[in-house]
C-alpha atoms as a PDB file:
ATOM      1  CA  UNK A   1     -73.402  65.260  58.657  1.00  0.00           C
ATOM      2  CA  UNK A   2     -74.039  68.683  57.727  1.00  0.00           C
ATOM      3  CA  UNK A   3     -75.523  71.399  60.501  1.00  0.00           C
ATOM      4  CA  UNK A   4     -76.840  74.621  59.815  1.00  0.00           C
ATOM      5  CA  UNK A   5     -78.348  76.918  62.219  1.00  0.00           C
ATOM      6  CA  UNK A   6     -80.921  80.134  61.359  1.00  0.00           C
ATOM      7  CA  UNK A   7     -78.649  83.444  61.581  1.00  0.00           C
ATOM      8  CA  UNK A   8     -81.863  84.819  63.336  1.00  0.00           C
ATOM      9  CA  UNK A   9     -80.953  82.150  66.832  1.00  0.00           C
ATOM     10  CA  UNK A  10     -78.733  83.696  69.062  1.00  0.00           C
ATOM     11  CA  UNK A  11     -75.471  82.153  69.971  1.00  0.00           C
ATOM     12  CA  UNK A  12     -75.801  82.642  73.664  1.00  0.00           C
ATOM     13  CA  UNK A  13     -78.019  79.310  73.382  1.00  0.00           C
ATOM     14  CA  UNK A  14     -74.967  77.719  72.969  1.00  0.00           C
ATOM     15  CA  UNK A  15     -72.797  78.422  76.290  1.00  0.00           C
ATOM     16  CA  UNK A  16     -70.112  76.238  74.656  1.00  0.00           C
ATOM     17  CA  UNK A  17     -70.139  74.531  71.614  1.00  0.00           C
ATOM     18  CA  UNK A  18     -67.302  71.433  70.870  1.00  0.00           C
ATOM     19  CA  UNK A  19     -66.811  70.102  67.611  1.00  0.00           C
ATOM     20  CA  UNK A  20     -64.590  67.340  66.837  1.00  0.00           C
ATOM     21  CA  UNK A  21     -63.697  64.346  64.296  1.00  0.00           C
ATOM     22  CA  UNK A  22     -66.813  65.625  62.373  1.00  0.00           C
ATOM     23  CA  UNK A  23     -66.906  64.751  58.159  1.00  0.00           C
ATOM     24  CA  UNK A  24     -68.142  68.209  57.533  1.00  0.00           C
ATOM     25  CA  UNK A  25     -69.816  71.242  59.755  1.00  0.00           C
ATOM     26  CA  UNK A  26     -71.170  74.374  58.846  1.00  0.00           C
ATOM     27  CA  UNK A  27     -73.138  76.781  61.221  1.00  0.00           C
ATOM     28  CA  UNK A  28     -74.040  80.340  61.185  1.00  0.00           C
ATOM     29  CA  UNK A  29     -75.111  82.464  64.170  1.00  0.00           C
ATOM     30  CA  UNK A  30     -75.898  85.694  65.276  1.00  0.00           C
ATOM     31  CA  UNK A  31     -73.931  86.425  68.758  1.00  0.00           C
ATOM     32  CA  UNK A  32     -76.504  88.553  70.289  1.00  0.00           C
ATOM     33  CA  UNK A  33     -75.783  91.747  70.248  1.00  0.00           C
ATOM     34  CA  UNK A  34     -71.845  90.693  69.529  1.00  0.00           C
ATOM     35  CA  UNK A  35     -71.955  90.062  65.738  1.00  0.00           C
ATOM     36  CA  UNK A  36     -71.809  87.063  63.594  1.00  0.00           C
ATOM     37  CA  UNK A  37     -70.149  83.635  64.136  1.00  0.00           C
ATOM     38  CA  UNK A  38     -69.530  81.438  61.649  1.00  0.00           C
ATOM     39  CA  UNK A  39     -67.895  77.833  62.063  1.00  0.00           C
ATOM     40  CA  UNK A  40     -66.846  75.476  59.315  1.00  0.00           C
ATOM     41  CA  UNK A  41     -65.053  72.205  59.287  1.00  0.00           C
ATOM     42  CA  UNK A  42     -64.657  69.584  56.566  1.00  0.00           C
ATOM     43  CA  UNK A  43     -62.399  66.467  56.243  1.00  0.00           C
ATOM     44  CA  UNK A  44     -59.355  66.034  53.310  1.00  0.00           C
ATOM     45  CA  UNK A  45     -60.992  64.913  50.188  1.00  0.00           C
ATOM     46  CA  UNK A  46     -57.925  62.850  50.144  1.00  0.00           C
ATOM     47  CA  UNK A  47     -58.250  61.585  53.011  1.00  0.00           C
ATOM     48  CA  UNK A  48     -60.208  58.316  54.645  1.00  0.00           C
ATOM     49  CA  UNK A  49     -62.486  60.374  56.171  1.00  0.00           C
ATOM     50  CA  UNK A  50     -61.533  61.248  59.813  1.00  0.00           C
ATOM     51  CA  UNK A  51     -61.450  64.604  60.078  1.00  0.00           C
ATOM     52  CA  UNK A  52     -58.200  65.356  62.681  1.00  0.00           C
ATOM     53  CA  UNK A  53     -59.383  69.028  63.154  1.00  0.00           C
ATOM     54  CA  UNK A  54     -61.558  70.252  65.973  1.00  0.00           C
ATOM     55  CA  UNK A  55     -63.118  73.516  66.836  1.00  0.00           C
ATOM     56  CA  UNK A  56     -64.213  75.535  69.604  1.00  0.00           C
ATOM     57  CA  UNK A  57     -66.843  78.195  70.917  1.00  0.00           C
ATOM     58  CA  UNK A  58     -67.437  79.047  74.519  1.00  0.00           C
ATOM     59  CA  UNK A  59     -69.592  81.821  75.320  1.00  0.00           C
ATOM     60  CA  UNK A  60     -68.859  83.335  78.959  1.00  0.00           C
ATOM     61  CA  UNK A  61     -71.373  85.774  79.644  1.00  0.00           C
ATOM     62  CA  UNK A  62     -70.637  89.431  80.209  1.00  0.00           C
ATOM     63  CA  UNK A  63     -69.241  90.299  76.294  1.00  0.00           C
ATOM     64  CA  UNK A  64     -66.697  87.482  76.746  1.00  0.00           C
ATOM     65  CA  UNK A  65     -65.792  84.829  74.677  1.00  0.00           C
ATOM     66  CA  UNK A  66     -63.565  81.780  73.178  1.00  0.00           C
ATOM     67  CA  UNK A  67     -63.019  80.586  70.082  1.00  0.00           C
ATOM     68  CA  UNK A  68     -60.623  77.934  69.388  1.00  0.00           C
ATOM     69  CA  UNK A  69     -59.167  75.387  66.331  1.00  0.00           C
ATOM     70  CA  UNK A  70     -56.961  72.580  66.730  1.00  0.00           C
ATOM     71  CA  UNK A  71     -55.317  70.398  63.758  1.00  0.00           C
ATOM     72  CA  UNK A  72     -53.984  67.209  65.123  1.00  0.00           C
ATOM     73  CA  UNK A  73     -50.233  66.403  64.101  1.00  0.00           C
ATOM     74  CA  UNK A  74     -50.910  64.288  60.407  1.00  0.00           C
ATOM     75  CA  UNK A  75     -49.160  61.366  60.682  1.00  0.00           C
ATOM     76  CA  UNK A  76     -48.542  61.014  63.930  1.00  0.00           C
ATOM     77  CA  UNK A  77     -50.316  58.434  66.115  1.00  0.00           C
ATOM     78  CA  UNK A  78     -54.066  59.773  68.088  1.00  0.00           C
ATOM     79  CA  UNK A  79     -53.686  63.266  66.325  1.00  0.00           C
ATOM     80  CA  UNK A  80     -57.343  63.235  65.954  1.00  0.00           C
ATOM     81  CA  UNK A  81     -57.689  62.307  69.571  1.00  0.00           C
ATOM     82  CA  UNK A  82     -55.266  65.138  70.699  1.00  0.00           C
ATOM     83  CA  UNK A  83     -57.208  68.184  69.149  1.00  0.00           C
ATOM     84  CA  UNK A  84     -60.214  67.224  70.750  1.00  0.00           C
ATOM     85  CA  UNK A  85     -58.695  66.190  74.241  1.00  0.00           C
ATOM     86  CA  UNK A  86     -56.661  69.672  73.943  1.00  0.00           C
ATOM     87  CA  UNK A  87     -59.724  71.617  73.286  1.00  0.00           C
ATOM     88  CA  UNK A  88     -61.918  69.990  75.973  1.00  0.00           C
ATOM     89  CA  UNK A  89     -59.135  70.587  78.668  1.00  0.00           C
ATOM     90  CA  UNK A  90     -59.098  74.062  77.442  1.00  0.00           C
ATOM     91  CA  UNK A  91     -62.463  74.916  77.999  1.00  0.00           C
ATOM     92  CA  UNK A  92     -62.998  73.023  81.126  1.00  0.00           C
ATOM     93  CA  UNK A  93     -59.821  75.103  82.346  1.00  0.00           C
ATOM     94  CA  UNK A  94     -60.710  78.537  81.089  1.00  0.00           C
ATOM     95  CA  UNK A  95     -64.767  78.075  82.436  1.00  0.00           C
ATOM     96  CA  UNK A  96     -63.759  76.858  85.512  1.00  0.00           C
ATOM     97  CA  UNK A  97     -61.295  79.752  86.105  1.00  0.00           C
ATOM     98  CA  UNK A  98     -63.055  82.617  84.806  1.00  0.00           C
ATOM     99  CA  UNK A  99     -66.222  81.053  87.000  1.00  0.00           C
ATOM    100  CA  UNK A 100     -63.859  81.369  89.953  1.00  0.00           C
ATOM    101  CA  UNK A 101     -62.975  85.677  89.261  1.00  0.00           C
ATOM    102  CA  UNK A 102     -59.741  84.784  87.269  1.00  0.00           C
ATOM    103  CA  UNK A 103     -58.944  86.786  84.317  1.00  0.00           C
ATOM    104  CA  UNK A 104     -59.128  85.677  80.927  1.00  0.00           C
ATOM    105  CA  UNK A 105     -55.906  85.599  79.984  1.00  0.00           C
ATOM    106  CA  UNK A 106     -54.971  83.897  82.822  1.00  0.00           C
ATOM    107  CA  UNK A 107     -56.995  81.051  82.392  1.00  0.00           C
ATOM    108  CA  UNK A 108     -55.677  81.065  78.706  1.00  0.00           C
ATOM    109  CA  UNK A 109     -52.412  80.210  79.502  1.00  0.00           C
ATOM    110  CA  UNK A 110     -53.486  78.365  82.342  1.00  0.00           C
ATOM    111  CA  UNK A 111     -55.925  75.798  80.156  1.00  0.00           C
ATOM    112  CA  UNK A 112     -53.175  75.563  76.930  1.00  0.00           C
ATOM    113  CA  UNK A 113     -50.608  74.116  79.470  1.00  0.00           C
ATOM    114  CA  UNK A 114     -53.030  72.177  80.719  1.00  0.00           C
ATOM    115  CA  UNK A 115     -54.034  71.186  77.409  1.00  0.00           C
ATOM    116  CA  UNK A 116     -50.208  70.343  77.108  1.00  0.00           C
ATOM    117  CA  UNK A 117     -50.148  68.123  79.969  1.00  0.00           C
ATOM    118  CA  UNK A 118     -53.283  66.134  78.681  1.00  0.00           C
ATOM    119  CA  UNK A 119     -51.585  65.559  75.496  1.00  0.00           C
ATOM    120  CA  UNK A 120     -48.108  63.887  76.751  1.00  0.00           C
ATOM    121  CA  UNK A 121     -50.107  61.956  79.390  1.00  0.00           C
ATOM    122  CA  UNK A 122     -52.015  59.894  76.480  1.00  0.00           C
ATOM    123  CA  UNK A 123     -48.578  58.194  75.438  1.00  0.00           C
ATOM    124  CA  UNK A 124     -49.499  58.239  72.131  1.00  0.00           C
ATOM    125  CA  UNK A 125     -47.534  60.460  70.809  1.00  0.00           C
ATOM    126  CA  UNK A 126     -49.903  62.596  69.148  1.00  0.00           C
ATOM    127  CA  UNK A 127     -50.090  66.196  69.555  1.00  0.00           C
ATOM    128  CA  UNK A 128     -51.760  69.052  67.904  1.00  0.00           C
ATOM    129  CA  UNK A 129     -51.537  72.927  66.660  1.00  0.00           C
ATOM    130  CA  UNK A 130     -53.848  74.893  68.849  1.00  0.00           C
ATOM    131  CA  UNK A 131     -55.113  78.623  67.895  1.00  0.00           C
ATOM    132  CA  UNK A 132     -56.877  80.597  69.748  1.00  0.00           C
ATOM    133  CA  UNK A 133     -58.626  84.156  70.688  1.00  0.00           C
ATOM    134  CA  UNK A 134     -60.645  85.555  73.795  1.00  0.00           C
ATOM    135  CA  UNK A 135     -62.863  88.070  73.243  1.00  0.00           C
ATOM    136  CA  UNK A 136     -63.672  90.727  75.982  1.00  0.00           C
ATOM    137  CA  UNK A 137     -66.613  92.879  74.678  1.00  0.00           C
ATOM    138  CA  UNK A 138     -64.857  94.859  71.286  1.00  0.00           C
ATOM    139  CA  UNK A 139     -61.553  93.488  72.159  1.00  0.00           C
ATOM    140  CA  UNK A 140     -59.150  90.480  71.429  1.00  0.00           C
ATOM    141  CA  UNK A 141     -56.308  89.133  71.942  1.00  0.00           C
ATOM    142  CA  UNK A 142     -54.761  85.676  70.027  1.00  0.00           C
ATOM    143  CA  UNK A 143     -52.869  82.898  71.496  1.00  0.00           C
ATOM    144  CA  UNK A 144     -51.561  79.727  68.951  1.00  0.00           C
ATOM    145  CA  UNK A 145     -49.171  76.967  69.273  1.00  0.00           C
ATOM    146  CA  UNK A 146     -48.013  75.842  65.537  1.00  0.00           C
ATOM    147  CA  UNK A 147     -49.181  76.538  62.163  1.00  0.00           C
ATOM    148  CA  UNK A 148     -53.219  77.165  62.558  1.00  0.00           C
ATOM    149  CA  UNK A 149     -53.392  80.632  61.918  1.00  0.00           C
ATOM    150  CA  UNK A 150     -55.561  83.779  63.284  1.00  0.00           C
ATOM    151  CA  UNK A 151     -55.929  86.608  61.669  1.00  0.00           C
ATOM    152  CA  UNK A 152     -58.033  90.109  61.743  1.00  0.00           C
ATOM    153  CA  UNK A 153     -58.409  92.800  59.445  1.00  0.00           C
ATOM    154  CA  UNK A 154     -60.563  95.394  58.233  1.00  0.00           C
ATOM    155  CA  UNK A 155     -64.234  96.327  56.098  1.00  0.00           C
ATOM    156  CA  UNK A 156     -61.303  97.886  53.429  1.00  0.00           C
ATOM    157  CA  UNK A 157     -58.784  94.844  53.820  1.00  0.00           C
ATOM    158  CA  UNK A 158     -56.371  96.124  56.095  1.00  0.00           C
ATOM    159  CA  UNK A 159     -54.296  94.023  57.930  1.00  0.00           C
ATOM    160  CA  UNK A 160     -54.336  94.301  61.674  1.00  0.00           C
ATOM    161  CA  UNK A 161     -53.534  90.881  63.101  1.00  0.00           C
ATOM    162  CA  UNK A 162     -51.813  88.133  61.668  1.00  0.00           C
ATOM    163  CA  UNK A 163     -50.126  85.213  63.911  1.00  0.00           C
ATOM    164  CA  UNK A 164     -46.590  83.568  62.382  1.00  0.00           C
ATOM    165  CA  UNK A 165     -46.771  80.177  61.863  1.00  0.00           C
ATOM    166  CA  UNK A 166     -44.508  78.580  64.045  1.00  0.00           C
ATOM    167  CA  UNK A 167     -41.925  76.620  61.217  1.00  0.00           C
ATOM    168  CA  UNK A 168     -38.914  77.049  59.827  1.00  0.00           C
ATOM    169  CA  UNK A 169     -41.089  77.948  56.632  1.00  0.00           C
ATOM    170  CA  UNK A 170     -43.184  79.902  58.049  1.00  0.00           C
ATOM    171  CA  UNK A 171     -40.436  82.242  60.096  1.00  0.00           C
ATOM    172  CA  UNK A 172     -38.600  82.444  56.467  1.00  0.00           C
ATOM    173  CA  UNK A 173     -42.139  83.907  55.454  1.00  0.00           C
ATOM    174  CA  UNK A 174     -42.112  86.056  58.290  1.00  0.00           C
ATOM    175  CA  UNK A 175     -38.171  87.795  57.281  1.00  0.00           C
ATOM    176  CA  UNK A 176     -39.091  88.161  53.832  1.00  0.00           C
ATOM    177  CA  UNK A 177     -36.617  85.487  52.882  1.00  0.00           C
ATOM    178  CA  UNK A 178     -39.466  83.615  50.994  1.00  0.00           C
ATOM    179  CA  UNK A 179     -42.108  84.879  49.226  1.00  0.00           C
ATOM    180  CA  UNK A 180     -45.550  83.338  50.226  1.00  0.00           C
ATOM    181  CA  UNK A 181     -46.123  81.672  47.209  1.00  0.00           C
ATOM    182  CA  UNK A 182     -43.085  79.816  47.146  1.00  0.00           C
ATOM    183  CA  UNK A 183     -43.989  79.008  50.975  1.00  0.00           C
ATOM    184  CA  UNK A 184     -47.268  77.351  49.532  1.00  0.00           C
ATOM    185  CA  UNK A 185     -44.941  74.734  47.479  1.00  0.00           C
ATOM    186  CA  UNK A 186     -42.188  74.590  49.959  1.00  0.00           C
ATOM    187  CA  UNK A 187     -41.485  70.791  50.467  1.00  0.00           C
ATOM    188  CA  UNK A 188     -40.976  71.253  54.185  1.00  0.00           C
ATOM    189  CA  UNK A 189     -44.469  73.595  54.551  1.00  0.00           C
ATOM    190  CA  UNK A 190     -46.096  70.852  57.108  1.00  0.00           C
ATOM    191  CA  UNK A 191     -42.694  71.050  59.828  1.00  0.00           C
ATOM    192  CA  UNK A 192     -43.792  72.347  62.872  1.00  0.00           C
ATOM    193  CA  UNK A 193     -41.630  73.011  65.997  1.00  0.00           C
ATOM    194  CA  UNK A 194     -44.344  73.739  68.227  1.00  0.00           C
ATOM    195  CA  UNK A 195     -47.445  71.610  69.381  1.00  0.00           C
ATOM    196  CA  UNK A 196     -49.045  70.956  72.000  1.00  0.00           C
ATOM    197  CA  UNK A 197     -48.013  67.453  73.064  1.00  0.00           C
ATOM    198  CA  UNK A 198     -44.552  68.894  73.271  1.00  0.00           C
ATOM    199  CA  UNK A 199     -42.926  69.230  76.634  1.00  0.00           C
ATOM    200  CA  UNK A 200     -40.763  72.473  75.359  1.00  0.00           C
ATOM    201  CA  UNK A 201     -44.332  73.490  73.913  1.00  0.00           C
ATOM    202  CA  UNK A 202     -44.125  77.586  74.494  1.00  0.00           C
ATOM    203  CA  UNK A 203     -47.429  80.031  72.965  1.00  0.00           C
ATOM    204  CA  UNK A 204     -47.310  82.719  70.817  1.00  0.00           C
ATOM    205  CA  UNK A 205     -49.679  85.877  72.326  1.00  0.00           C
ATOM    206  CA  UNK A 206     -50.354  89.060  70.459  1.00  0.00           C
ATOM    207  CA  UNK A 207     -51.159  92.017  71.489  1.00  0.00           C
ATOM    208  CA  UNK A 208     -54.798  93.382  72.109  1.00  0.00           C
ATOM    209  CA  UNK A 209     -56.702  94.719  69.723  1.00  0.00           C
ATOM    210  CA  UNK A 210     -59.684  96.667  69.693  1.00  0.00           C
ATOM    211  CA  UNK A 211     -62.696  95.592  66.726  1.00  0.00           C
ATOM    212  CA  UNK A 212     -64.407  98.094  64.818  1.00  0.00           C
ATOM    213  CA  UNK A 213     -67.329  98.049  62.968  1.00  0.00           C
ATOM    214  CA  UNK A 214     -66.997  95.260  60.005  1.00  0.00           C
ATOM    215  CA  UNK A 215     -63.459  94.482  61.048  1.00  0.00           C
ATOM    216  CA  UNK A 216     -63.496  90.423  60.523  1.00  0.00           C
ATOM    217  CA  UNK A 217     -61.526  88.091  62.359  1.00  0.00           C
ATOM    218  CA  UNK A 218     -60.698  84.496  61.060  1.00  0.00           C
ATOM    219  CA  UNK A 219     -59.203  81.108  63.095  1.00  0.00           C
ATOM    220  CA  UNK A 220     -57.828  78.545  60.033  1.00  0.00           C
ATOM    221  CA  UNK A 221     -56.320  75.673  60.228  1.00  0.00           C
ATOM    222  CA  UNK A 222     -53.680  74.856  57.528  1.00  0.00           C
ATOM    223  CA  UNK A 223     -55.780  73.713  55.271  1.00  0.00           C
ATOM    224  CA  UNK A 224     -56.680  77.179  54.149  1.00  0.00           C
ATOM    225  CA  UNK A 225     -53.061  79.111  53.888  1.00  0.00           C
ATOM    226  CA  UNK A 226     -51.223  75.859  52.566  1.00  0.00           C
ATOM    227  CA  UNK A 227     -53.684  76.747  49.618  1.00  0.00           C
ATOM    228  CA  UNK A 228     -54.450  80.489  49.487  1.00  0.00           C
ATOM    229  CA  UNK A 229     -53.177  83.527  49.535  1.00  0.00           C
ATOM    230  CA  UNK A 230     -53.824  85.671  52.275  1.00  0.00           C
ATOM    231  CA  UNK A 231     -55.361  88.365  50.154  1.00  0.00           C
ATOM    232  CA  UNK A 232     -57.855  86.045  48.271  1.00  0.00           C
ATOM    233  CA  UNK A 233     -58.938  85.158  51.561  1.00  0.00           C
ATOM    234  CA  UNK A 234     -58.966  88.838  52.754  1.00  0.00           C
ATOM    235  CA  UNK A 235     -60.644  89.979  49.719  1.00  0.00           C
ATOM    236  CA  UNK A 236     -63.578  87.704  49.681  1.00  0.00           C
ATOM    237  CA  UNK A 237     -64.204  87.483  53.474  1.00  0.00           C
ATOM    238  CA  UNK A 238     -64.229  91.953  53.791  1.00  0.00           C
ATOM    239  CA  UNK A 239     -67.225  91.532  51.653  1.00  0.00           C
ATOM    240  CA  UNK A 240     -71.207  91.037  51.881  1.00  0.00           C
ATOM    241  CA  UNK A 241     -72.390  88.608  54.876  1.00  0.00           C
ATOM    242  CA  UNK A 242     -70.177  86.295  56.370  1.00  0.00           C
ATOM    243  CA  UNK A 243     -71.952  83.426  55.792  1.00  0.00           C
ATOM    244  CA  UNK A 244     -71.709  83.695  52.059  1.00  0.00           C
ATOM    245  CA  UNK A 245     -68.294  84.764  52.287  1.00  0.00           C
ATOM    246  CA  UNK A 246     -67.143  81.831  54.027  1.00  0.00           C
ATOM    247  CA  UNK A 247     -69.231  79.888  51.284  1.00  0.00           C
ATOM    248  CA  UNK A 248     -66.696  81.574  48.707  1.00  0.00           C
ATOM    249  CA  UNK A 249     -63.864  80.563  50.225  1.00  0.00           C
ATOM    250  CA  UNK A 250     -64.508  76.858  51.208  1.00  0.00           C
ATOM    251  CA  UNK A 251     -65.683  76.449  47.333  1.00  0.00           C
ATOM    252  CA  UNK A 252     -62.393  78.142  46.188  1.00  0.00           C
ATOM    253  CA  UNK A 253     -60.066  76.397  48.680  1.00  0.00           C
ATOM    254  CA  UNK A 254     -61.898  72.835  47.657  1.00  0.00           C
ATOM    255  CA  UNK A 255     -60.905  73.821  44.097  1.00  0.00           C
ATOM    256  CA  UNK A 256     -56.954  74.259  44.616  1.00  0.00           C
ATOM    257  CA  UNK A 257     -56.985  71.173  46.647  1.00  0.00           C
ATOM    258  CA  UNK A 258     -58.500  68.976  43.699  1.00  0.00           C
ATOM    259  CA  UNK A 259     -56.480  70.759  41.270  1.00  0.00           C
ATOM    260  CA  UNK A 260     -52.644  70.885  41.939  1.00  0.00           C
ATOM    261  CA  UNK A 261     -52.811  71.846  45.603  1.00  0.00           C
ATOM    262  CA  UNK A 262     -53.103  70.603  49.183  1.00  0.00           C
ATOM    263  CA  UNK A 263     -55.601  68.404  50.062  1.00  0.00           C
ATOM    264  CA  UNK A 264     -56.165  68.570  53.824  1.00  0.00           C
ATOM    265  CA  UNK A 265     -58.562  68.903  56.489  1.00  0.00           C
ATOM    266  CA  UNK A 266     -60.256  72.168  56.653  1.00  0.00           C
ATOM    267  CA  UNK A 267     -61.446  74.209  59.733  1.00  0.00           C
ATOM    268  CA  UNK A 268     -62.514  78.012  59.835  1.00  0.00           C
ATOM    269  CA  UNK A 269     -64.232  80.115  62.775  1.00  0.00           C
ATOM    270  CA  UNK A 270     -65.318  83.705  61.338  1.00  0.00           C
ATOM    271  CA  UNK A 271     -66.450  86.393  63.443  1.00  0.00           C
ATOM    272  CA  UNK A 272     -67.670  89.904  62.574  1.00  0.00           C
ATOM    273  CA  UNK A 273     -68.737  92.919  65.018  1.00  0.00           C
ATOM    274  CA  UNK A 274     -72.175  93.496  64.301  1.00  0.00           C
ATOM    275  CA  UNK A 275     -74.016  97.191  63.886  1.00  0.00           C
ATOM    276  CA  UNK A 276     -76.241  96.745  66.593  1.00  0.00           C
ATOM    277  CA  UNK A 277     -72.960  96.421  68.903  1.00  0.00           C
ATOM    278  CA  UNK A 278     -71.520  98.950  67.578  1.00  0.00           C
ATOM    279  CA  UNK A 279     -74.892 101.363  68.431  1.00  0.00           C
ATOM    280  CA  UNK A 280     -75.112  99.829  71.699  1.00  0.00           C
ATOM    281  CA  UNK A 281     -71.239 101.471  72.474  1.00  0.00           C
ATOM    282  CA  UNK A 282     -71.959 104.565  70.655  1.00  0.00           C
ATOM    283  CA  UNK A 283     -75.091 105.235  73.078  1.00  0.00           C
ATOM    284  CA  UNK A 284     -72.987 104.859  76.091  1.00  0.00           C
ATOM    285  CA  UNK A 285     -70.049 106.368  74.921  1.00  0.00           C
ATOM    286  CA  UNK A 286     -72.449 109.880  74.706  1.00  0.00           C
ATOM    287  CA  UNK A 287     -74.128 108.880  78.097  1.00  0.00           C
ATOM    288  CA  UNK A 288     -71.017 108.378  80.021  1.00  0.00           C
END
């Protein structure tokens, strides 16, 4: 089933927003005064149609957020199961924290380990990659466990965030020992070390960064990277409205995968500041 959603209805409708084992997903909001959200998911055209990716979007009142993406472990026993459970522990954890005066970060960490625990204690032995980022007014800050990916740059293409996989591929990426087209083709690209599931599960935290004005910021799962380049995606997501961006880069990504590349499961959560935020902080940066 296929969702969309007028840009003109505000997100804060939402409060929090779980997707999970769905064929195919798109929705575009408008964030109030935030920006624009958009979330996409689609299962492997290769696949029997059980999509083992899951997404996330919690809005928590007062300019803070949470968006999340999980890709359950392929091949592995209840992986589908796993990003789900993992996201729903996540934001149970982080609501039910922040409700209680806790700080965001805090109940990050706090729900992912949760998240962990929930994961061993189905006995499947299933796990999942789990990426995430909180958003406090203009700033964020990314958290990931595995190979889903976040990354943030800006209106001219500029790099500013970009979260290392967590495999022995993707650390060769990482010290230039690989290019990242060879990492594309490597044989042992989908060998991950870290998932949650794991009991030596650890998270990867960056640090915060501040959003401008038509900086974009983009949770994957590996279904995008495994088949584009960074600056393909970079290049067509700095450019015109997100919605059609994202558009681009499904139809392009859909195209390597039935022609030589990866087919796989395919998840994306795009956000971009929007003017009327950036106003907003401009009038009370000359008031204060």
């Amino acid at each position: 089933m296929v969702y969309h959603q007028n840009p003109e209805e505000a997100l804060n409708t939402m409060d929090a927003h779980l997707f999970g084992r769905e064929a195919k997903l798109r929705r575009h909001f408008v964030w109030d005064e935030r920006g624009e959200l958009v979330v996409h998911t689609t299962c492997s055209p290769a696949g029997s149609g059980l999509n083992e990716d899951s997404l996330l979007v919690l809005d928590l009142g007062q300019g803070r957020g949470l968006f999340a993406v999980a890709d359950g472990v392929g091949g592995h026993p209840g992986g589908e199961q796993a990003s789900k459970l993992a996201l729903e522990v996540l934001r149970d954890s982080v609501q039910e924290r922040t409700q209680a005066g806790g700080s965001l970060r805090e109940a990050l960490l706090t729900g992912f380990d949760a998240a962990n625990a929930a994961v061993l204690e189905l006995g499947t032995g299933g796990g999942t990659t789990l990426a995430a980022i909180e958003i406090d007014k203009q700033r964020i800050r990314a958290y990931h466990v595995g190979d889903s990916s976040v990354l943030a740059f800006g209106g001219l293409g500029k790099i500013k965030l970009e979260t290392i996989s967590h495999s022995p591929v993707g650390y060769a990426l990482e010290a230039g020992l690989i290019s990242e087209a060879a990492a594309r083709v490597h044989e042992d690209r989908h060998v991950v070390f870290n998932i949650v599931g794991d009991a030596d599960m650890h998270i990867g935290i960056s640090p915060p960064l501040s959003l401008n004005f038509r900086d974009t910021v983009l949770l994957a799962s590996d279904g995008l990277f495994d088949n584009l380049a960074v600056d393909q995606v970079v290049e067509e997501l700095r450019k015109g409205s997100l919605g059609a961006a994202i558009e681009n880069v499904v139809v392009a990504c859909q195209a390597k995968m039935a022609s030589g590349g990866h087919p796989d499961d395919l998840t994306l959560i795009a956000f971009r500041p929007s003017t009327i935020g950036k106003r907003r902080a401009s009038r009370a940066k000359q008031s204060g």
